[in-house]
PDB file of N, CA and C in Angstrom:
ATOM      1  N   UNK A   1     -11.251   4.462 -33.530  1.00  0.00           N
ATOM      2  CA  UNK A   1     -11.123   5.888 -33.708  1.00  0.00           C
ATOM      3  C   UNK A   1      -9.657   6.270 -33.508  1.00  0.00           C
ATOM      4  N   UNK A   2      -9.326   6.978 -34.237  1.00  0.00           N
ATOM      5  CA  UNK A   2      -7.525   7.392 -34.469  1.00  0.00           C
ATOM      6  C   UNK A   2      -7.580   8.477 -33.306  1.00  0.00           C
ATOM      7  N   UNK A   3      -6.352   8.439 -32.724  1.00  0.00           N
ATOM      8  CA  UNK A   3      -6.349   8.985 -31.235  1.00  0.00           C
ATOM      9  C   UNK A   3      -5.473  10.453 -31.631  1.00  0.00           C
ATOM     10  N   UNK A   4      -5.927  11.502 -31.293  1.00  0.00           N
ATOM     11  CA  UNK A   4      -5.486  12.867 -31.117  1.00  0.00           C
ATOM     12  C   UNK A   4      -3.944  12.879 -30.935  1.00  0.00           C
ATOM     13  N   UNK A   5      -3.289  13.430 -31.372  1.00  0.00           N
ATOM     14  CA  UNK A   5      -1.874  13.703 -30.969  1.00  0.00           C
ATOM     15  C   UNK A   5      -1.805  14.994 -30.522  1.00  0.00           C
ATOM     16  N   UNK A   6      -1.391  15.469 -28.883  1.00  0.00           N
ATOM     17  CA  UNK A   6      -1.150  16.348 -28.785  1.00  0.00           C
ATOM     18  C   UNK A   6       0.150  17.608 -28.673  1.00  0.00           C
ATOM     19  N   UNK A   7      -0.385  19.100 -28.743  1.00  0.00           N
ATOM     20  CA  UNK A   7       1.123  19.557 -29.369  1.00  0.00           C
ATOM     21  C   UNK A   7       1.460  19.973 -28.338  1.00  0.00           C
ATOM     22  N   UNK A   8       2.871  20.181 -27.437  1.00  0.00           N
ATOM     23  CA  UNK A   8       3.543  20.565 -26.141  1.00  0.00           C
ATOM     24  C   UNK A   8       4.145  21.843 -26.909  1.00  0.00           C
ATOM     25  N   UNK A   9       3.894  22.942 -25.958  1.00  0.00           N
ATOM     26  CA  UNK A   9       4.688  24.198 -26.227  1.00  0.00           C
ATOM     27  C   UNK A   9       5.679  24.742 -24.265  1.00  0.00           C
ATOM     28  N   UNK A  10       6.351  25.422 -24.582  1.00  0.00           N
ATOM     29  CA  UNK A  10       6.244  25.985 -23.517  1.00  0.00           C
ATOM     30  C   UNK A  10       5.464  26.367 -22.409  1.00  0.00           C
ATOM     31  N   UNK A  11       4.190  26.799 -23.333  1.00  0.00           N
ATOM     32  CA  UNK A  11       3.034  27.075 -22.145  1.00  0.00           C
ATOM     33  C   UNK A  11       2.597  26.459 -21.602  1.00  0.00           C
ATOM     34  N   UNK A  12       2.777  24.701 -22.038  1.00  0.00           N
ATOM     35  CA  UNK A  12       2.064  23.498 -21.255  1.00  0.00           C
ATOM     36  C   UNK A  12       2.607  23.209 -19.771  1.00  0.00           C
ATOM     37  N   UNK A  13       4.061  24.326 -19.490  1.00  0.00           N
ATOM     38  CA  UNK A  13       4.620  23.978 -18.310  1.00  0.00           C
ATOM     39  C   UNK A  13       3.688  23.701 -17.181  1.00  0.00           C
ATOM     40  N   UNK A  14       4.007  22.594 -16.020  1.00  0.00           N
ATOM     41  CA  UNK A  14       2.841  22.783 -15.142  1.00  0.00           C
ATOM     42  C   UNK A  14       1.218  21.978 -15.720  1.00  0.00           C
ATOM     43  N   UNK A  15       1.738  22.057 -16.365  1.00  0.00           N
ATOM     44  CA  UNK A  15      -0.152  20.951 -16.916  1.00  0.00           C
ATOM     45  C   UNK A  15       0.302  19.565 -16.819  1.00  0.00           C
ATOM     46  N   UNK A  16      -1.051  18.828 -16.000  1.00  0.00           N
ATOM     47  CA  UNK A  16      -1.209  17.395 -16.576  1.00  0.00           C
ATOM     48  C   UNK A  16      -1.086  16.930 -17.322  1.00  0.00           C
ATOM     49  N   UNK A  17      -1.237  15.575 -17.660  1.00  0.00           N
ATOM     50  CA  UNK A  17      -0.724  15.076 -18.506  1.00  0.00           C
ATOM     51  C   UNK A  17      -0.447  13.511 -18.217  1.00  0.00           C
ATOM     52  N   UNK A  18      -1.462  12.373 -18.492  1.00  0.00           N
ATOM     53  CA  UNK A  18      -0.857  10.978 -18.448  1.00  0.00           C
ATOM     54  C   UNK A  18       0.350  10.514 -19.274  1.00  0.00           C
ATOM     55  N   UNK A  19       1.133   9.343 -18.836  1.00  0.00           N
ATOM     56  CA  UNK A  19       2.297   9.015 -19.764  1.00  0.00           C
ATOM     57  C   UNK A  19       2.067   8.551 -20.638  1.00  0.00           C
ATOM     58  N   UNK A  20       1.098   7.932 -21.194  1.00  0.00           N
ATOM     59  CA  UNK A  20       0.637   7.521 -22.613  1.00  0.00           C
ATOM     60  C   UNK A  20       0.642   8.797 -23.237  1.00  0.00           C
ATOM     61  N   UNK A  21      -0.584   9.551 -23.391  1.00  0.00           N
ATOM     62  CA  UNK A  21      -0.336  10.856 -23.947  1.00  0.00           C
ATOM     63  C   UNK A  21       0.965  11.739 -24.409  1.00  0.00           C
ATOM     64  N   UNK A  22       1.369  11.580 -23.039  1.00  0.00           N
ATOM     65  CA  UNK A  22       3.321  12.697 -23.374  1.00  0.00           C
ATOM     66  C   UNK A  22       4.198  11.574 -24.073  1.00  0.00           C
ATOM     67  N   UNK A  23       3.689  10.143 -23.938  1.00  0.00           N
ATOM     68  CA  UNK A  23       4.787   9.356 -25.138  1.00  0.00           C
ATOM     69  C   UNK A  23       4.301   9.738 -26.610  1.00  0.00           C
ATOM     70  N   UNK A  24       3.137   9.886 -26.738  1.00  0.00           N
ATOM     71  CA  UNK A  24       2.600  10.020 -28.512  1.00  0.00           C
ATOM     72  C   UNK A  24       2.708  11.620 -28.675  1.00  0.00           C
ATOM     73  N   UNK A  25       3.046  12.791 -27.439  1.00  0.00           N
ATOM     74  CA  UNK A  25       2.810  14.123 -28.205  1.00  0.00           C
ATOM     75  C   UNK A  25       4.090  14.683 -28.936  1.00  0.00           C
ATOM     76  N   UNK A  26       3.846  15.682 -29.817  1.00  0.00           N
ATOM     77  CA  UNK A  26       4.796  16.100 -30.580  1.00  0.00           C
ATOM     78  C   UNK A  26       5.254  17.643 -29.611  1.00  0.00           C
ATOM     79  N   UNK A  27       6.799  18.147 -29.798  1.00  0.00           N
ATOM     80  CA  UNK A  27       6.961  19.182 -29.108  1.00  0.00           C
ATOM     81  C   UNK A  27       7.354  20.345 -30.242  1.00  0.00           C
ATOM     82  N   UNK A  28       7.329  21.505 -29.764  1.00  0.00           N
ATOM     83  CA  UNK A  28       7.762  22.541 -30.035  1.00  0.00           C
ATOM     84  C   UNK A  28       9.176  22.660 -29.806  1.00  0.00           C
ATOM     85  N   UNK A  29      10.273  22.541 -30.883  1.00  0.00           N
ATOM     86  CA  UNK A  29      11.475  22.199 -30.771  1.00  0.00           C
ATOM     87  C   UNK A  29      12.209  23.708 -29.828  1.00  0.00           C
ATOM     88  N   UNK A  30      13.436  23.272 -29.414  1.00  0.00           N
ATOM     89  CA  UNK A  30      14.667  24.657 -29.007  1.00  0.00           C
ATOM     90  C   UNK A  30      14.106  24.253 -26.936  1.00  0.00           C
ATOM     91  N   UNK A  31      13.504  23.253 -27.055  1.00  0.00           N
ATOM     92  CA  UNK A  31      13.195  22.777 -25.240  1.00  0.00           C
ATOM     93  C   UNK A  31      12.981  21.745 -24.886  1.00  0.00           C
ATOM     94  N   UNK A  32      13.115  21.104 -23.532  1.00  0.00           N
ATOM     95  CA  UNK A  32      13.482  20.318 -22.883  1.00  0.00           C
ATOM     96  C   UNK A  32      12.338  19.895 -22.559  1.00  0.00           C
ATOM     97  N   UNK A  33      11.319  18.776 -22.625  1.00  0.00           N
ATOM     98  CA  UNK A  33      10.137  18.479 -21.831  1.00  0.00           C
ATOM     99  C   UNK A  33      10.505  17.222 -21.168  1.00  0.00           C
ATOM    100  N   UNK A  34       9.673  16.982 -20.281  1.00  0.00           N
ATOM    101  CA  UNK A  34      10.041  15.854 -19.152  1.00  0.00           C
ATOM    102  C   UNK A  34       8.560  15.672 -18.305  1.00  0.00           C
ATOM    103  N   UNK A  35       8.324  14.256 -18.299  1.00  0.00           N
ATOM    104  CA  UNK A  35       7.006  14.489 -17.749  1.00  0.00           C
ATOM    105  C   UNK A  35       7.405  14.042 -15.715  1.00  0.00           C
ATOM    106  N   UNK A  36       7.418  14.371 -15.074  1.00  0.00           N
ATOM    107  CA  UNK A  36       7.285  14.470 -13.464  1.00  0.00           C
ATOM    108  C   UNK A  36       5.902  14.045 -12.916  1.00  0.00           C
ATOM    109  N   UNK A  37       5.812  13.183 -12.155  1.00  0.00           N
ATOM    110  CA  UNK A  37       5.018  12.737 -11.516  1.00  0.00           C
ATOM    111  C   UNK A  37       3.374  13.441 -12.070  1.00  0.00           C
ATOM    112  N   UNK A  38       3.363  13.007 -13.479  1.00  0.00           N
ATOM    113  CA  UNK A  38       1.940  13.553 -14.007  1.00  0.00           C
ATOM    114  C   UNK A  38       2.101  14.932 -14.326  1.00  0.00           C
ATOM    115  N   UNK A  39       3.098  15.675 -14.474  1.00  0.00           N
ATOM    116  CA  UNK A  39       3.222  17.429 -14.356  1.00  0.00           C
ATOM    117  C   UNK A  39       4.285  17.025 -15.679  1.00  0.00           C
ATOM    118  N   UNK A  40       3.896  18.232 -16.612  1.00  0.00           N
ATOM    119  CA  UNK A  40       5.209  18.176 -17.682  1.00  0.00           C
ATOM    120  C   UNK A  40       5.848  19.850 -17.418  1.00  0.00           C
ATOM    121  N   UNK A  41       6.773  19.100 -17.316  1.00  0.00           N
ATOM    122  CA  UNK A  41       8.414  20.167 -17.144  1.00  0.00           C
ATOM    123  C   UNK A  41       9.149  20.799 -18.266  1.00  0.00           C
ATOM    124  N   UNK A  42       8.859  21.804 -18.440  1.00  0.00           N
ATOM    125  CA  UNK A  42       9.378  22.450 -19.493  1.00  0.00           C
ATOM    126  C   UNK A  42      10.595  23.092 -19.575  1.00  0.00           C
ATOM    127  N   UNK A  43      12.236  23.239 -19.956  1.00  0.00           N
ATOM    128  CA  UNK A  43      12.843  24.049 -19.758  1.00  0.00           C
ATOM    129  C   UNK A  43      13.884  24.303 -20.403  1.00  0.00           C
ATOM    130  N   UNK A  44      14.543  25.529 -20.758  1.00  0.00           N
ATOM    131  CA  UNK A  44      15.418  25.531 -21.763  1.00  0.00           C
ATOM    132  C   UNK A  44      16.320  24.882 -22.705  1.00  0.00           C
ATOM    133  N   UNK A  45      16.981  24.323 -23.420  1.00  0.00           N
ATOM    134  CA  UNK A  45      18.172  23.913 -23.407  1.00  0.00           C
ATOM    135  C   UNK A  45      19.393  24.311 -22.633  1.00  0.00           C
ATOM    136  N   UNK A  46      20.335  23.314 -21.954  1.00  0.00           N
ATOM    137  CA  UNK A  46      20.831  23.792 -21.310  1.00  0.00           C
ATOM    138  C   UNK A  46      22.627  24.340 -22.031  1.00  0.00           C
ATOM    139  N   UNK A  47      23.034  25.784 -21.219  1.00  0.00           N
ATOM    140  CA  UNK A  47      24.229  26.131 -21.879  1.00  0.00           C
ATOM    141  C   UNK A  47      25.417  25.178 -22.172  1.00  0.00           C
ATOM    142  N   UNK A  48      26.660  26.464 -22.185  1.00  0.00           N
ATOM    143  CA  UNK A  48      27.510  26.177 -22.127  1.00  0.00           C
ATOM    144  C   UNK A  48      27.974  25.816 -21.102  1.00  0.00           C
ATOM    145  N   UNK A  49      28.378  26.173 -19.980  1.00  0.00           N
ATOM    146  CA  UNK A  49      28.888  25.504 -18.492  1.00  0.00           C
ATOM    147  C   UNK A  49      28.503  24.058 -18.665  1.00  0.00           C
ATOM    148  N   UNK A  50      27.402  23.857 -18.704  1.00  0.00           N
ATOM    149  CA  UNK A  50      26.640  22.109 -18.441  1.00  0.00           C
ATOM    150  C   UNK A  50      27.329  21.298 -19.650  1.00  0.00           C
ATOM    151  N   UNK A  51      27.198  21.673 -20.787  1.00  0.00           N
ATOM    152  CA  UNK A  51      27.584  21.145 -22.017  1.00  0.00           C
ATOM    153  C   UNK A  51      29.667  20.667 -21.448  1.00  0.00           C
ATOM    154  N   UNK A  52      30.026  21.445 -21.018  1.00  0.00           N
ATOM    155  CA  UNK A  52      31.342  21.241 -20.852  1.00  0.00           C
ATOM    156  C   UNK A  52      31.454  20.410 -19.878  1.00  0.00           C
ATOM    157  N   UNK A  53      31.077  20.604 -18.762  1.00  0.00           N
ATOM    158  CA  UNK A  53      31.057  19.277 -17.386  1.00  0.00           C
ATOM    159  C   UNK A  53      30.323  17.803 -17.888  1.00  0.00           C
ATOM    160  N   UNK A  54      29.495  18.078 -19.199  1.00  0.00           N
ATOM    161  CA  UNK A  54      28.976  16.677 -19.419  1.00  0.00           C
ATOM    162  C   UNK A  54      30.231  16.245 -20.659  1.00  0.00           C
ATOM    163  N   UNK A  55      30.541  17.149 -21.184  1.00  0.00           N
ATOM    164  CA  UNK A  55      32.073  16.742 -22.321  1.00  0.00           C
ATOM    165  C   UNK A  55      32.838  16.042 -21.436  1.00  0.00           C
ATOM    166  N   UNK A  56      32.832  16.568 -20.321  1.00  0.00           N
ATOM    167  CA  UNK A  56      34.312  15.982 -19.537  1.00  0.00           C
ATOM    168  C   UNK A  56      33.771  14.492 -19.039  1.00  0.00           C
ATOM    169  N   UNK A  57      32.736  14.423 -18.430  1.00  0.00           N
ATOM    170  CA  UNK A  57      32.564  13.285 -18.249  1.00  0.00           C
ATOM    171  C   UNK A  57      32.259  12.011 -18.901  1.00  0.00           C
ATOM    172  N   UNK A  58      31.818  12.536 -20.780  1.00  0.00           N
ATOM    173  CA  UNK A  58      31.713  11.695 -21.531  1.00  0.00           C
ATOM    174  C   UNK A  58      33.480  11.255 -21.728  1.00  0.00           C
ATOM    175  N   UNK A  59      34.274  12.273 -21.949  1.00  0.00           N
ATOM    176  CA  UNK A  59      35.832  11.640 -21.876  1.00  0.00           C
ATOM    177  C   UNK A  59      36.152  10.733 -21.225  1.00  0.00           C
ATOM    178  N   UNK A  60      35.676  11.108 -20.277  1.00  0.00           N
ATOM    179  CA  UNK A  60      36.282  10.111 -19.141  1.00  0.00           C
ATOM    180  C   UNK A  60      35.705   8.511 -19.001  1.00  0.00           C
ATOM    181  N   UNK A  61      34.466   8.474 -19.114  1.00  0.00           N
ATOM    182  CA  UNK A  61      33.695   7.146 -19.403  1.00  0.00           C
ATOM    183  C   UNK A  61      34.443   6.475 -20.731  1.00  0.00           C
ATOM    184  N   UNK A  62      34.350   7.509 -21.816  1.00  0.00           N
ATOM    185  CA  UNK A  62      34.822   6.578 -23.131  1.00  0.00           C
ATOM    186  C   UNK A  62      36.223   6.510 -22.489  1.00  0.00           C
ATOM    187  N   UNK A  63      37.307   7.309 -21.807  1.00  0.00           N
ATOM    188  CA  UNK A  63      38.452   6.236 -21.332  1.00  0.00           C
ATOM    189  C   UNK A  63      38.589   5.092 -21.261  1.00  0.00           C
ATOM    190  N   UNK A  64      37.888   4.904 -19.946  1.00  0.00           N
ATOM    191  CA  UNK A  64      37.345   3.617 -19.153  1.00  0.00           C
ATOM    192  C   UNK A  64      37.046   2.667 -19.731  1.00  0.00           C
ATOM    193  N   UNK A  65      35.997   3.056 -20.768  1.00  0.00           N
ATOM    194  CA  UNK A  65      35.352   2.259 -22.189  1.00  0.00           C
ATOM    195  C   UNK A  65      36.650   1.414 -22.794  1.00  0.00           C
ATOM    196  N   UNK A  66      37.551   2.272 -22.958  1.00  0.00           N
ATOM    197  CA  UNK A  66      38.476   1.769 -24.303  1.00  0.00           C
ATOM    198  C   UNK A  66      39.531   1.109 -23.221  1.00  0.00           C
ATOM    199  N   UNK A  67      39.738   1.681 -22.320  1.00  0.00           N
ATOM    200  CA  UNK A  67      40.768   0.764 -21.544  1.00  0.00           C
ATOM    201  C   UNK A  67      40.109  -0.285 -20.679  1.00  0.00           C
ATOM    202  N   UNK A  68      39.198  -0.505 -20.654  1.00  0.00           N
ATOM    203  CA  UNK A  68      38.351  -2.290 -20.086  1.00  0.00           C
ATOM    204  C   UNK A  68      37.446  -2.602 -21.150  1.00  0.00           C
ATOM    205  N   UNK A  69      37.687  -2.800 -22.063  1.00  0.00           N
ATOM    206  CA  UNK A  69      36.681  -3.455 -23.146  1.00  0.00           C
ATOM    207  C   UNK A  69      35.611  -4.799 -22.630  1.00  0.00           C
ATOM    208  N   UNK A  70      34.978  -4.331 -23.295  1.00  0.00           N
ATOM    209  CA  UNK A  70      33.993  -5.266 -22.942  1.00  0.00           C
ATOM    210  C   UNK A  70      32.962  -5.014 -21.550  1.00  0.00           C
ATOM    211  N   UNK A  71      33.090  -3.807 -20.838  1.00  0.00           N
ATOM    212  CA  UNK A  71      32.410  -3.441 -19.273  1.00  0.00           C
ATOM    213  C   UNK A  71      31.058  -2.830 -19.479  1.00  0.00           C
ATOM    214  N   UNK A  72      31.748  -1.979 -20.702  1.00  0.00           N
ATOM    215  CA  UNK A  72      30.438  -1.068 -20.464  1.00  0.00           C
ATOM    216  C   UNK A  72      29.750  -1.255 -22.118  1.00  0.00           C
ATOM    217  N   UNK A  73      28.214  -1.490 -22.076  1.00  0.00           N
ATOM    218  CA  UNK A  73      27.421  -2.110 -23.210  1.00  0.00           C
ATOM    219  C   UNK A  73      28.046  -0.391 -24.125  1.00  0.00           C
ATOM    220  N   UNK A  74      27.351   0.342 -23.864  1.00  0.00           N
ATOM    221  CA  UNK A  74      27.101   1.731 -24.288  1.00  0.00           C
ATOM    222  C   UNK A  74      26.991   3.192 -23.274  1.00  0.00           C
ATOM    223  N   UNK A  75      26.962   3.881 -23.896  1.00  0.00           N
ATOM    224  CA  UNK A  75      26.891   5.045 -23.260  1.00  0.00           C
ATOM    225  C   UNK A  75      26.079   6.428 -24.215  1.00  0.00           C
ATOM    226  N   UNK A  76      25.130   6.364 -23.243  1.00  0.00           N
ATOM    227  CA  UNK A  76      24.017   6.797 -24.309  1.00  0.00           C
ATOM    228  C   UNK A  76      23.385   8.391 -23.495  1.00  0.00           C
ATOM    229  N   UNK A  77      23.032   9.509 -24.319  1.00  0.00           N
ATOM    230  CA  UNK A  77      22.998  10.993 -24.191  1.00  0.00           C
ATOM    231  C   UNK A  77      21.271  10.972 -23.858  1.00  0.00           C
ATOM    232  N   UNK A  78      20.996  12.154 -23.768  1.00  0.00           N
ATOM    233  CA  UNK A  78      19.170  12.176 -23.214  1.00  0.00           C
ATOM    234  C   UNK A  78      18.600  11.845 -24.573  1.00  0.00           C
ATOM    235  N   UNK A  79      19.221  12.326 -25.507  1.00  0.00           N
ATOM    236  CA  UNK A  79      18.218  12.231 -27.355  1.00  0.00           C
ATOM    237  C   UNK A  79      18.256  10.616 -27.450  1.00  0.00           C
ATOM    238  N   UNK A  80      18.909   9.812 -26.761  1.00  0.00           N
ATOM    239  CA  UNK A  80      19.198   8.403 -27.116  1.00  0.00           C
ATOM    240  C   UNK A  80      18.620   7.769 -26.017  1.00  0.00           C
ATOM    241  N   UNK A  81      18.263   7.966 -24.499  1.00  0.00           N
ATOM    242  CA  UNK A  81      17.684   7.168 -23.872  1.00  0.00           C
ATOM    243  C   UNK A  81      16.330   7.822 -22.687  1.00  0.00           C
ATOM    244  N   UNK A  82      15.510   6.888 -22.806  1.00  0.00           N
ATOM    245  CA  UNK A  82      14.010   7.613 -21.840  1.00  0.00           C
ATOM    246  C   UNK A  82      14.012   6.736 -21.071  1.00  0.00           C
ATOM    247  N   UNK A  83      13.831   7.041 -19.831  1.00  0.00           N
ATOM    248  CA  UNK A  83      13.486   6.228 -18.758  1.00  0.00           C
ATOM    249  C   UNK A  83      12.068   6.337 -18.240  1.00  0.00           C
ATOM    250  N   UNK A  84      10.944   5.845 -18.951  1.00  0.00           N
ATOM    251  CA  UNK A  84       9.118   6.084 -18.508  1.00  0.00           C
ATOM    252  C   UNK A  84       9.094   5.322 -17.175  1.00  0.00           C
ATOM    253  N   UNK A  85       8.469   5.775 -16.201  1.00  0.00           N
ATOM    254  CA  UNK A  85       8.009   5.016 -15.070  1.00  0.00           C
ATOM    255  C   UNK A  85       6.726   5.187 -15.067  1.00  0.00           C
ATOM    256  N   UNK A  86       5.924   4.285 -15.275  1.00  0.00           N
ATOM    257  CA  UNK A  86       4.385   4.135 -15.222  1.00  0.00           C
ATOM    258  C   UNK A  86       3.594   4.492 -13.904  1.00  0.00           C
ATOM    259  N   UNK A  87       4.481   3.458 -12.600  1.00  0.00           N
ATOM    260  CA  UNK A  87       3.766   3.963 -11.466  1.00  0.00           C
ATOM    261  C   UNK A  87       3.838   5.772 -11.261  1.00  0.00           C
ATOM    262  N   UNK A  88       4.871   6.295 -11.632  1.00  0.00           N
ATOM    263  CA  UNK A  88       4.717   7.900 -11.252  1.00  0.00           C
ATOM    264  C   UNK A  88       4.349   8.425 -12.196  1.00  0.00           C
ATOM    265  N   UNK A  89       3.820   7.972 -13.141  1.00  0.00           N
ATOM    266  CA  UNK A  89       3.651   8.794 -14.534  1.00  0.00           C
ATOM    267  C   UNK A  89       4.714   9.786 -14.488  1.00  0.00           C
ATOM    268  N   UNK A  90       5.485   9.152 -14.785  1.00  0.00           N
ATOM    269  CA  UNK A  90       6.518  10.615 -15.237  1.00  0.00           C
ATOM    270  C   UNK A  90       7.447   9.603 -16.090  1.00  0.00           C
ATOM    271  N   UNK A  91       8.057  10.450 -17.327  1.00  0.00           N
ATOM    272  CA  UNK A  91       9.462   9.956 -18.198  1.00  0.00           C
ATOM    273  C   UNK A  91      10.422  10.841 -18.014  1.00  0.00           C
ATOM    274  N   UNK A  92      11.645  10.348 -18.003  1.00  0.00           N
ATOM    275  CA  UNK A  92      12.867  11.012 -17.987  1.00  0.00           C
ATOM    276  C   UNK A  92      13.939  10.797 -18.715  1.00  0.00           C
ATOM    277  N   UNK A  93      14.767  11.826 -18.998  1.00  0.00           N
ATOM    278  CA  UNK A  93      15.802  11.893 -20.209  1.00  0.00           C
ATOM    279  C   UNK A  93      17.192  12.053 -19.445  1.00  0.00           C
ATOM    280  N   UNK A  94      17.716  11.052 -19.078  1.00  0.00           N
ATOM    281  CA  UNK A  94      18.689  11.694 -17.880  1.00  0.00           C
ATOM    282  C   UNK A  94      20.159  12.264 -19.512  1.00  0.00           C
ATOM    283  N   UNK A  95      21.208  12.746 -18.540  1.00  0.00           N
ATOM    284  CA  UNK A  95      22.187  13.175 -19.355  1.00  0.00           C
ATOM    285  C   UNK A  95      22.497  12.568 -20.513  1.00  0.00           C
ATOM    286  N   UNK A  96      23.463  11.673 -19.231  1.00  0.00           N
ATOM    287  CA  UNK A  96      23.913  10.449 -19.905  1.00  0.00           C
ATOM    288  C   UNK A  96      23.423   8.947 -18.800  1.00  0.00           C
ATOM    289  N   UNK A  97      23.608   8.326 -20.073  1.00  0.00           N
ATOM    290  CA  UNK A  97      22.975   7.074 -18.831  1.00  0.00           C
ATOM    291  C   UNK A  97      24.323   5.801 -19.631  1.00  0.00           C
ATOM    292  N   UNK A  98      25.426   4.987 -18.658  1.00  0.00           N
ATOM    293  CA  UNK A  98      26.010   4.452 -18.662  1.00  0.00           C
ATOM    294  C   UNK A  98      25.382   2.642 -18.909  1.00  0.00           C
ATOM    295  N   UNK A  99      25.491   2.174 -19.970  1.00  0.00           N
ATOM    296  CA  UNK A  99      24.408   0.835 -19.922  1.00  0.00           C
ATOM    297  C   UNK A  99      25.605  -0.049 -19.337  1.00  0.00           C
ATOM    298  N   UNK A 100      25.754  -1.130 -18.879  1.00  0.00           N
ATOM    299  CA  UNK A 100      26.480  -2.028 -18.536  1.00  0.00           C
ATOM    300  C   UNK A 100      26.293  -3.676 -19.168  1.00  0.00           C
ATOM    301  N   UNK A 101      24.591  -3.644 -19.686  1.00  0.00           N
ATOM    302  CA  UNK A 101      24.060  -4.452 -20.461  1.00  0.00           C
ATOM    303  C   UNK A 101      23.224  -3.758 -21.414  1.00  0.00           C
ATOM    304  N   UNK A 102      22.868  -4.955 -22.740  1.00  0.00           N
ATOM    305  CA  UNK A 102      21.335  -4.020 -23.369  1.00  0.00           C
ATOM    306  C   UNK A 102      19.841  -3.522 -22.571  1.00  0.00           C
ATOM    307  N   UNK A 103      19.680  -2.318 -23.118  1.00  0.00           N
ATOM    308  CA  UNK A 103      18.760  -1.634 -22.406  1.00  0.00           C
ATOM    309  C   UNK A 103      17.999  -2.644 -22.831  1.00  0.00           C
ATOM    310  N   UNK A 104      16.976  -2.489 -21.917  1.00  0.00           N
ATOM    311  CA  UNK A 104      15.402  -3.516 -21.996  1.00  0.00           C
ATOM    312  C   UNK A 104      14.820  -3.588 -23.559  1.00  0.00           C
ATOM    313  N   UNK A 105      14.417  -4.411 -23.992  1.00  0.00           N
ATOM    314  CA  UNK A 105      13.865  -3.636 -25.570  1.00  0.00           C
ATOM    315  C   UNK A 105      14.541  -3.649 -26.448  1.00  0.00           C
ATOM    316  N   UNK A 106      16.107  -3.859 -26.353  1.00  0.00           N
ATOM    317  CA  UNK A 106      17.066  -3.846 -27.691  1.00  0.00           C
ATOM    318  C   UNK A 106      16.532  -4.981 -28.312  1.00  0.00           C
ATOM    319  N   UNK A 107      16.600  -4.608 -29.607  1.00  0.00           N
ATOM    320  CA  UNK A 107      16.268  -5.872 -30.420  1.00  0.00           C
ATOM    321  C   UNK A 107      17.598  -5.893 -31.394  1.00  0.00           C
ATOM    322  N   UNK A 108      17.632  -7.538 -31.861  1.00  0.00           N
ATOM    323  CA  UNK A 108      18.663  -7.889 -32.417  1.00  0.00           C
ATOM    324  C   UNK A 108      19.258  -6.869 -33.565  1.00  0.00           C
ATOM    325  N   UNK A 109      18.574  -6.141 -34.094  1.00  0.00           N
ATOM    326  CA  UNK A 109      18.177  -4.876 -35.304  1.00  0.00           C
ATOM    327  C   UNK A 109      19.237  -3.802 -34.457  1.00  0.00           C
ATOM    328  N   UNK A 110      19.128  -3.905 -33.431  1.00  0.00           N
ATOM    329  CA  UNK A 110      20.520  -2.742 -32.534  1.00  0.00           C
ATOM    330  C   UNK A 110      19.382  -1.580 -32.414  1.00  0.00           C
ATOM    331  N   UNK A 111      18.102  -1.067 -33.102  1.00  0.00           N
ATOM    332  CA  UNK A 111      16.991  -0.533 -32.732  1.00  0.00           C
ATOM    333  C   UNK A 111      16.520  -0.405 -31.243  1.00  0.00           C
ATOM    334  N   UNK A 112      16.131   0.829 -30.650  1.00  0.00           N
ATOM    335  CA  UNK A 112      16.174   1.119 -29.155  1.00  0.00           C
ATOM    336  C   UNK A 112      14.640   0.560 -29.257  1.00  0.00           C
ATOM    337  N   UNK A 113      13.633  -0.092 -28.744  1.00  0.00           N
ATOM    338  CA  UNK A 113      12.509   0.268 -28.529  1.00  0.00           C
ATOM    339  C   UNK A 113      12.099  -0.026 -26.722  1.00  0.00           C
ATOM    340  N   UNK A 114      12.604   1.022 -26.061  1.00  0.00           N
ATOM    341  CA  UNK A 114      12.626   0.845 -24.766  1.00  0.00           C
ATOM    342  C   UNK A 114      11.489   0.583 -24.377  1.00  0.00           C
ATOM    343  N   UNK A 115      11.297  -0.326 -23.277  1.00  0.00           N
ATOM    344  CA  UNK A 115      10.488  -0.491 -22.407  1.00  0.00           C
ATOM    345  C   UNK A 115      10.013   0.001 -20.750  1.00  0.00           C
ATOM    346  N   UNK A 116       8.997   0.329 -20.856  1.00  0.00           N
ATOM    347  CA  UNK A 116       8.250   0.925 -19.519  1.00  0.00           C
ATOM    348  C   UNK A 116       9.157   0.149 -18.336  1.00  0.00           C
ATOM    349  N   UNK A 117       9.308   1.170 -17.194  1.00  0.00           N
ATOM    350  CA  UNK A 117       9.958   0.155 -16.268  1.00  0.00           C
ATOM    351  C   UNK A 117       8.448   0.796 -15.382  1.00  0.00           C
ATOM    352  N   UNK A 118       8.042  -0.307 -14.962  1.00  0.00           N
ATOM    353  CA  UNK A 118       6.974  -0.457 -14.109  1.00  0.00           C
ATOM    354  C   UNK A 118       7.011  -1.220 -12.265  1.00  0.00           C
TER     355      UNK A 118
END
């Protein structure tokens, strides 16, 4: 039997929710969802202030980047990396997340297909 896909809006803030489920649902774009210890977190996009303190710090990493080659694998934004933890049921989209090696799951294809950290 083909399994339901469910739709996340704003209003789902605060509702349950297993991590299987919030990996297959589709969202209501212009927001932020995040699943927390079984609770999905709903919340704006964030402004301008944040957008600029995370500019500065992407500068500064790709510095680092270009002046020690070879240190850092990648450097990857929330649209590019999920961190699922199974024991808390919760996934997370951090800012930025600094790789130092390939994330779990890279396949030779350079294709993300991350894996559960359990």
């Amino acid at each position: 039997m083909p399994k339901t896909i469910v739709h996340l809006s704003p209003k789902d803030d605060g509702r349950q929710m297993s991590l299987d489920d919030f990996d297959e649902a589709e969202v209501q774009e212009g927001y932020h969802y995040e699943l927390s210890r079984g609770i999905i977190t709903v919340s704006d996009v964030p402004g301008l202030k944040h957008f600029a303190m995370l500019n500065e710090v992407r500068r500064q990493l790709s510095k680092y980047d270009l002046d020690h080659a070879g240190k850092i694998f990648g450097i990857a934004g929330g649209a590019e990396c999920k961190v699922p933890l199974e024991e808390f049921q919760s996934e997370r989209h951090p800012d930025l997340a600094v790789y130092m090696t390939p994330p779990l799951g890279m396949g030779t294809s350079g294709a993300c297909g991350f894996q559960r950290l359990s």
